[in-house]
Protein backbone atom coordinates (compact mmCIF):
# COMPACT_ATOMS: atom_id res chain seq x y z
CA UNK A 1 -2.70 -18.80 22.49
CA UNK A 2 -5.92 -20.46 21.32
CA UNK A 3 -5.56 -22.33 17.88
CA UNK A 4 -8.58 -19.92 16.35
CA UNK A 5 -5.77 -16.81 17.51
CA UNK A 6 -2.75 -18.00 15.71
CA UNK A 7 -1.57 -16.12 12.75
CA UNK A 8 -2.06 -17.96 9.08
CA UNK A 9 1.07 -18.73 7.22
CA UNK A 10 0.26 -19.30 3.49
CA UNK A 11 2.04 -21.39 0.93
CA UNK A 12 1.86 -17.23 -0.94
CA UNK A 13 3.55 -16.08 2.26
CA UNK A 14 6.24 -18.74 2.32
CA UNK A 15 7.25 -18.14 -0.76
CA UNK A 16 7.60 -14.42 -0.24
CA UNK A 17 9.92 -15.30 2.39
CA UNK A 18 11.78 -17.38 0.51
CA UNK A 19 12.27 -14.78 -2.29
CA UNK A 20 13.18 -11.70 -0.01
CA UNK A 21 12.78 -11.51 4.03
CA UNK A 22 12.39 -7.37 3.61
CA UNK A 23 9.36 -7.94 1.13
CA UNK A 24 7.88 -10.20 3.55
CA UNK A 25 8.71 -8.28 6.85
CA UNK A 26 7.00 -5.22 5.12
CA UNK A 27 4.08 -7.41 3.57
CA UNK A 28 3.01 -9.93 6.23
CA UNK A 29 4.42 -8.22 9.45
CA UNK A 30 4.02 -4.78 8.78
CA UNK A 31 0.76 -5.12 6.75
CA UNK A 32 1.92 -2.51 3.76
CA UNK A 33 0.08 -3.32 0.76
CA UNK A 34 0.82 -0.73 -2.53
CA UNK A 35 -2.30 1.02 -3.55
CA UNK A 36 -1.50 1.36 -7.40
CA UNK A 37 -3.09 -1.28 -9.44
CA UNK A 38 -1.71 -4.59 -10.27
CA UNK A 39 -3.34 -5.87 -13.65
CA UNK A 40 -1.64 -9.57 -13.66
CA UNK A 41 -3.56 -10.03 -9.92
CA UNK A 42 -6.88 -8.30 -10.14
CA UNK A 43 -7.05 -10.54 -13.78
CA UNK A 44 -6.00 -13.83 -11.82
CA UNK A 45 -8.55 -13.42 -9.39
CA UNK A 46 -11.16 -12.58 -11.94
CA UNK A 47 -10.64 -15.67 -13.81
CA UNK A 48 -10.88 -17.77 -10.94
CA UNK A 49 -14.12 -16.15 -9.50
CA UNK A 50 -15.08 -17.05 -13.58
CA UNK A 51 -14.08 -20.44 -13.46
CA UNK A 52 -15.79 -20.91 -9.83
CA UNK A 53 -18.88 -19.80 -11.10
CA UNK A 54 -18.66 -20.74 -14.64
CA UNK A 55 -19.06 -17.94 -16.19
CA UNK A 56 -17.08 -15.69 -18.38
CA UNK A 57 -19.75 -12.70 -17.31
CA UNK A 58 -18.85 -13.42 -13.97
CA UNK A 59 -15.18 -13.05 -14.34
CA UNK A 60 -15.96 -9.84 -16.35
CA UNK A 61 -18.05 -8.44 -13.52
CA UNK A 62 -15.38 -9.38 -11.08
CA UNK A 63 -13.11 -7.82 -12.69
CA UNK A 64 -14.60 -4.46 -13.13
CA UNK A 65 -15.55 -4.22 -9.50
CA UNK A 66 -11.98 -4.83 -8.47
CA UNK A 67 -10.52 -2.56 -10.84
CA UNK A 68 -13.52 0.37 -10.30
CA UNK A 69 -14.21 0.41 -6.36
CA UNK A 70 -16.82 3.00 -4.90
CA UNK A 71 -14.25 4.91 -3.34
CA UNK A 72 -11.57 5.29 -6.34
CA UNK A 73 -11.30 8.29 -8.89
CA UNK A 74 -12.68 8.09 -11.86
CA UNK A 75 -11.03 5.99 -14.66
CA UNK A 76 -9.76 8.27 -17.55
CA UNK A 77 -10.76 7.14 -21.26
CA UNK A 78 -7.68 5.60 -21.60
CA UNK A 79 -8.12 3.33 -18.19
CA UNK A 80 -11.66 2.26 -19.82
CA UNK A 81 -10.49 1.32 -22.65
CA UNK A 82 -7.44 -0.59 -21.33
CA UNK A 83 -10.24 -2.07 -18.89
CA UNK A 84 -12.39 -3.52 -22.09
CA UNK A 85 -9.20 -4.81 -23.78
CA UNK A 86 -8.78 -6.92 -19.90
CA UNK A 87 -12.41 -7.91 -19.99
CA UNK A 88 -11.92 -9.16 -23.48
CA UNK A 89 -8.61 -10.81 -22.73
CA UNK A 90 -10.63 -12.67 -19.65
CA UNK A 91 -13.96 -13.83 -21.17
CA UNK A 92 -11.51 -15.65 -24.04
CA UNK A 93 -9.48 -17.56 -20.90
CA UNK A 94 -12.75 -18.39 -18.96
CA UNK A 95 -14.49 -19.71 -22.27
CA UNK A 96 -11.63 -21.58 -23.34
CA UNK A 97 -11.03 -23.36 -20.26
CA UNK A 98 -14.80 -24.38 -19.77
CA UNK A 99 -14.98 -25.05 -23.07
CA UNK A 100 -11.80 -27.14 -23.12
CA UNK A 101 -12.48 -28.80 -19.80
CA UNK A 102 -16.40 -29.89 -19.07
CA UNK A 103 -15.59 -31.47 -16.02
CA UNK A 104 -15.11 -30.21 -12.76
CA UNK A 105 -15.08 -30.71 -8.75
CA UNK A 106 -18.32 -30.35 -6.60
CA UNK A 107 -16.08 -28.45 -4.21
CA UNK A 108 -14.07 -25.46 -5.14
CA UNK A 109 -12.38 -22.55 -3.41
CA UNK A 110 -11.74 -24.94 -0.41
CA UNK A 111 -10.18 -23.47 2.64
CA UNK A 112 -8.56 -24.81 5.23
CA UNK A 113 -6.33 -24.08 7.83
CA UNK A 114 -4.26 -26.77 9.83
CA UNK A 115 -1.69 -26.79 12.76
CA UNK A 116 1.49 -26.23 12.12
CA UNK A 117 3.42 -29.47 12.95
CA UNK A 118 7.40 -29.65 14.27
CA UNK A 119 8.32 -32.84 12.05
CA UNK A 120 10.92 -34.22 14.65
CA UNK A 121 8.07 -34.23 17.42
CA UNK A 122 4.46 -33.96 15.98
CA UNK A 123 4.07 -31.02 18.59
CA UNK A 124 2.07 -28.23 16.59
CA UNK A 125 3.14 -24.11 16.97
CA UNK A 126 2.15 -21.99 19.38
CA UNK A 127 2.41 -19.47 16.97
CA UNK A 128 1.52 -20.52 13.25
CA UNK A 129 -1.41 -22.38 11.60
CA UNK A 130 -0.89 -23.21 7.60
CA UNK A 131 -4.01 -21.87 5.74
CA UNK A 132 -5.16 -21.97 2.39
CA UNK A 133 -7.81 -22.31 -0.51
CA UNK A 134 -7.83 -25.42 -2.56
CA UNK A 135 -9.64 -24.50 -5.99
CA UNK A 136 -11.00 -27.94 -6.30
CA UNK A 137 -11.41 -30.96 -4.48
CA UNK A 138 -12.91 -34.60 -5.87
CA UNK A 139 -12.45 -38.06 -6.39
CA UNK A 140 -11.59 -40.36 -8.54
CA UNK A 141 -13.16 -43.60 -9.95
CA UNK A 142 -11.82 -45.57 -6.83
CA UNK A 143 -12.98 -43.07 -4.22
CA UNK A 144 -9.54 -40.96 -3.89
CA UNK A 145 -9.24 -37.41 -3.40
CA UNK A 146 -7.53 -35.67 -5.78
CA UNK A 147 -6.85 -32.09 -6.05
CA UNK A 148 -7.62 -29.35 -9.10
CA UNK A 149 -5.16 -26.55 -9.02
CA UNK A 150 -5.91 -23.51 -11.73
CA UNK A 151 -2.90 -20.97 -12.58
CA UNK A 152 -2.84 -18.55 -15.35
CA UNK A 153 0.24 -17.94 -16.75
CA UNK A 154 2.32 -15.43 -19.14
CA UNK A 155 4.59 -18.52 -20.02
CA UNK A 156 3.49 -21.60 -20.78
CA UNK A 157 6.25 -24.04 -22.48
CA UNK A 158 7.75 -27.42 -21.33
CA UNK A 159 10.06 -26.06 -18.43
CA UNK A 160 6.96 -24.40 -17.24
CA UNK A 161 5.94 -27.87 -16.69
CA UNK A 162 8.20 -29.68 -15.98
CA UNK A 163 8.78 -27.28 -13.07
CA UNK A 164 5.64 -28.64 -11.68
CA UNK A 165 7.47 -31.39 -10.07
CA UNK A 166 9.31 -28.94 -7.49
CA UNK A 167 6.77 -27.04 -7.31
CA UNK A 168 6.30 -26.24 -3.22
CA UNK A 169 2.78 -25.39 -3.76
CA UNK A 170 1.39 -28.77 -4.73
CA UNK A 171 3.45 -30.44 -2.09
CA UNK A 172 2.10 -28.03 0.23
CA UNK A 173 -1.33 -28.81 -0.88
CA UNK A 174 -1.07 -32.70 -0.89
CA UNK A 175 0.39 -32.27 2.27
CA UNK A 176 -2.38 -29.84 4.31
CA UNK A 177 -5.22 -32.19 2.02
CA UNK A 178 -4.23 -35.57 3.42
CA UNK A 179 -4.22 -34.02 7.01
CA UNK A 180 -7.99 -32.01 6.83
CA UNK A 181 -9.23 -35.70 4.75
CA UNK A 182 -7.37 -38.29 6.70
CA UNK A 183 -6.48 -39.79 4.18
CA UNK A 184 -3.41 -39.60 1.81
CA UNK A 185 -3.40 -37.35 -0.91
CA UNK A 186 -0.56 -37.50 -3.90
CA UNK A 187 -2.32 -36.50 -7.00
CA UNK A 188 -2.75 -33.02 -8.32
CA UNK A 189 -4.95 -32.15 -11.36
CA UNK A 190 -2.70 -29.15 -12.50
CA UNK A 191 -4.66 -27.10 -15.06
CA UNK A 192 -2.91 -23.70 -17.02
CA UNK A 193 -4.27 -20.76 -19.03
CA UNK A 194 -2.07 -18.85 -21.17
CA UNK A 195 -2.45 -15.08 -21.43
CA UNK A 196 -2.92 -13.82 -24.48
CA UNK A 197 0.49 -12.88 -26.50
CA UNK A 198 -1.54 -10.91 -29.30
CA UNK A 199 -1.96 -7.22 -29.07
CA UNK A 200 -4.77 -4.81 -29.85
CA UNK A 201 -3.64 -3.31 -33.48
CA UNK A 202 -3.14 0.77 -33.96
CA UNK A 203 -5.81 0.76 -36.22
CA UNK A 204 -8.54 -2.23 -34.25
CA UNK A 205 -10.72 -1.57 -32.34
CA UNK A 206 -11.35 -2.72 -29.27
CA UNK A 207 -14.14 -5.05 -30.10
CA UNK A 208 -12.72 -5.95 -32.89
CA UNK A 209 -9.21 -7.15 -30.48
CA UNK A 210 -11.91 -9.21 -28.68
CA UNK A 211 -12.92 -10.91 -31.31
CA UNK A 212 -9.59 -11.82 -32.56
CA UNK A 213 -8.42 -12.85 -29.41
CA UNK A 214 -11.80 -14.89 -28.84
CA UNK A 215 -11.29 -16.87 -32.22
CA UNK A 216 -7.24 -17.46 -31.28
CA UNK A 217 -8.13 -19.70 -28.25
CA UNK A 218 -11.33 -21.37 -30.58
CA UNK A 219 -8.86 -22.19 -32.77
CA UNK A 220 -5.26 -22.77 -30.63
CA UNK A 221 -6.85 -24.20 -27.81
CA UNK A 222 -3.40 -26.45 -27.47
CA UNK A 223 -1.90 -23.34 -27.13
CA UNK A 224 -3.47 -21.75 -24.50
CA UNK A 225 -4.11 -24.25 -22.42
CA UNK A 226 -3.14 -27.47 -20.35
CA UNK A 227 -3.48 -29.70 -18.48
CA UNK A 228 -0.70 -32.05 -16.20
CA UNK A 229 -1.71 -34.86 -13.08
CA UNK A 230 1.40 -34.26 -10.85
CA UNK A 231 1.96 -36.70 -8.56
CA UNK A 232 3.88 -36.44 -5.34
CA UNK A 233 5.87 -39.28 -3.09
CA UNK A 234 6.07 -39.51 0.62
CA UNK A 235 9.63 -38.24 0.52
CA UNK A 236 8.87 -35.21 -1.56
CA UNK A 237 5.88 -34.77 0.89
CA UNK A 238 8.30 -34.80 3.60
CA UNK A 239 11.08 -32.78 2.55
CA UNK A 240 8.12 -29.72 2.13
CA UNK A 241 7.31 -30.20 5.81
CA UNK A 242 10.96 -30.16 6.57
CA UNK A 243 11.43 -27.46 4.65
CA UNK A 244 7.76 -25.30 6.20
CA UNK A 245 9.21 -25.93 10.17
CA UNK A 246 12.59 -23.96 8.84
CA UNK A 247 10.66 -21.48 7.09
CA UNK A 248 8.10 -20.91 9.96
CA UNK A 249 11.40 -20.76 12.39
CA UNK A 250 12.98 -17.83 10.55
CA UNK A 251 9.61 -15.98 10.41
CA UNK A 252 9.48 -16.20 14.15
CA UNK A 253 12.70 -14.67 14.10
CA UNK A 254 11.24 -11.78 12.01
CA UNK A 255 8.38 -11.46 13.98
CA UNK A 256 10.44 -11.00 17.48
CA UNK A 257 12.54 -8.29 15.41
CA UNK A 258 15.53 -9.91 13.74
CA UNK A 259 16.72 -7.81 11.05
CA UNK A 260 15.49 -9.30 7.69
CA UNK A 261 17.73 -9.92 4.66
CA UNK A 262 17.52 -8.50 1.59
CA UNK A 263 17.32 -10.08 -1.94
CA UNK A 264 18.30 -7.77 -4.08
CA UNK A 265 18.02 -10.17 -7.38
CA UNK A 266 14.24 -10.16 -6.88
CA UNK A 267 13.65 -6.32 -6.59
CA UNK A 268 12.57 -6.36 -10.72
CA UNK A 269 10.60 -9.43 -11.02
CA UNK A 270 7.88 -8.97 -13.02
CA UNK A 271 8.70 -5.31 -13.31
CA UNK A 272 9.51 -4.55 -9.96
CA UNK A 273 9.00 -5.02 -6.47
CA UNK A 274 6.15 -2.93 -4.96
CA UNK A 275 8.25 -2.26 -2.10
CA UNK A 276 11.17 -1.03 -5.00
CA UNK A 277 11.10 2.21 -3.79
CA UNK A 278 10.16 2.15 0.10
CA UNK A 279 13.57 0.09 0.00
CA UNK A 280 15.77 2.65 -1.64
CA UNK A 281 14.51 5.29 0.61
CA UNK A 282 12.78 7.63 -2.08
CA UNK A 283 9.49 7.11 -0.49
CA UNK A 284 7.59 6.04 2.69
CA UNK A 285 5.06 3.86 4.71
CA UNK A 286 2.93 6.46 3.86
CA UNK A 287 2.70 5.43 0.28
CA UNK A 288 1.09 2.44 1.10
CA UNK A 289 -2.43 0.52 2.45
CA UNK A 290 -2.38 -0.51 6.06
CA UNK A 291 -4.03 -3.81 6.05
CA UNK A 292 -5.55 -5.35 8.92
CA UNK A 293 -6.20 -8.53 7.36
CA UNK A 294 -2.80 -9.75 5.35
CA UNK A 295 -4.65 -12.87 3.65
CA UNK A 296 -7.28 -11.11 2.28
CA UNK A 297 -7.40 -14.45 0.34
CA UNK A 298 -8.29 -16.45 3.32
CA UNK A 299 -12.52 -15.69 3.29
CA UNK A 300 -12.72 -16.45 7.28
CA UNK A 301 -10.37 -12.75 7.39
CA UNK A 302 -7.89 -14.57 9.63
């Protein structure tokens, strides 16, 4: 198999695995994607497409073309409203965080996509490549690269952050960042945007909801947002590779048609699964997208 043929694994897909092998078996093997809408996404994607292009319009417009496509019904009052409340809720997280933060990489929504290594041998997969997207990529004031990762978030308190320093994903990144630069990478401008907590009042409306949630971040901008450099040794850096060859050896497991596992203490995170239901039998693959590209994230459509 050519290296251009292998199939991505994504530090999104690993950790699907890691949380239940039947959601990624269905997701990344079978290709089902739910058709309902997913607001906490389609709003995470818009306010990086924001942040990319610096611009809370932009994020607005993003947003309205994912949640609106050509081919879709038409939204009921109650969907357009709901839809102006998101827009609101996004231009207040894009502004904030530009306002907040005035500096930013010359290279954003990076991708890459790297062999796979074995860490006992340095002999790469014949199977898997690790892909991604960094959102930012610069130096600092001695010529290093360092790394700008942007999350939005629900929670944002202390053990948010100090769960930063297991988190796989930066690892992942330092890791994949000091292989494409040649050069070692350990640092990790981490960067968070709280969601909104305040709610649109009986009696407000809705332009009136973005106003107050427009003057909350002016005025809580400690808040809503921050900011953490995350560092990461060569152990740590190691133990993630370790821990990606294991990973990578049960999905090849999957792939040749081992039965997966099921989590069941996953099936209601964040409401529930979107696979809930295909798993207790009360509906079918029917109910779902067929994708033919399972990283939509990955621009290249690998």
């Amino acid at each position: 198999m050519e290296t251009s043929d292998r199939v991505p694994l994504t530090q999104s897909s690993l950790r699907t695995l890691g949380s239940c092998e039947e959601k990624y078996r269905l997701r990344y093997i079978e290709g089902l994607r739910s058709s309902a809408y997913r607001p906490a996404l389609t709003i995470g994607t818009a306010f990086h497409a924001g942040i990319e292009l610096g611009s809370a319009d932009a994020a607005a417009e993003s947003y309205r073309t994912a949640r609106t496509p050509s081919w879709g019904p038409p939204l009921s009052d109650l969907d357009l409203e709901a839809m102006k409340r998101d827009e609101a809720v996004l231009r207040a997280m894009v502004d904030g965080a530009l306002r907040l933060w005035t500096t930013w990489p010359a290279r954003r929504e990076v991708e890459f996509s790297l062999p796979l290594r074995n860490p006992a041998t340095g002999a790469p997969s014949t199977r898997h490549v690790f892909s991604g997207v960094f959102d930012g990529l610069w130096e600092d004031l001695d010529g290093r690269p360092v790394l700008l990762e942007m999350k939005t978030t629900s929670r944002l308190d202390a053990d948010y952050l100090r769960r930063l320093d297991l988190d796989p994903q930066i690892s992942a990144y330092c890791h994949a960042a000091s292989a494409l630069l040649e050069t070692p990478v350990r640092e990790v401008v981490y960067r968070v945007v709280r969601k909104p907590s305040i709610r649109q009042r009986k009696t407000e409306s809705v332009e009136g909801y973005a106003e107050r949630v427009a003057a909350d971040y002016l005025e809580r901008p400690d808040f809503y947002l921050a900011e953490e450099v995350v560092r990461r040794s060569e152990e740590e850096l190691d133990r993630w590779w370790h821990e990606a060859w294991e990973i990578h050896r049960r999905v090849l497991r999957l792939e040749a048609g081992e039965m997966s596992v099921r989590n069941t203490q996953h099936c209601l995170d964040f409401g529930r699964c979107a696979y809930f239901d295909l798993c207790r039998g009360v509906t079918n693959a029917e109910a779902f997208e067929s994708l033919d590209n399972v990283h939509p994230e990955l621009g290249s459509g690998q």
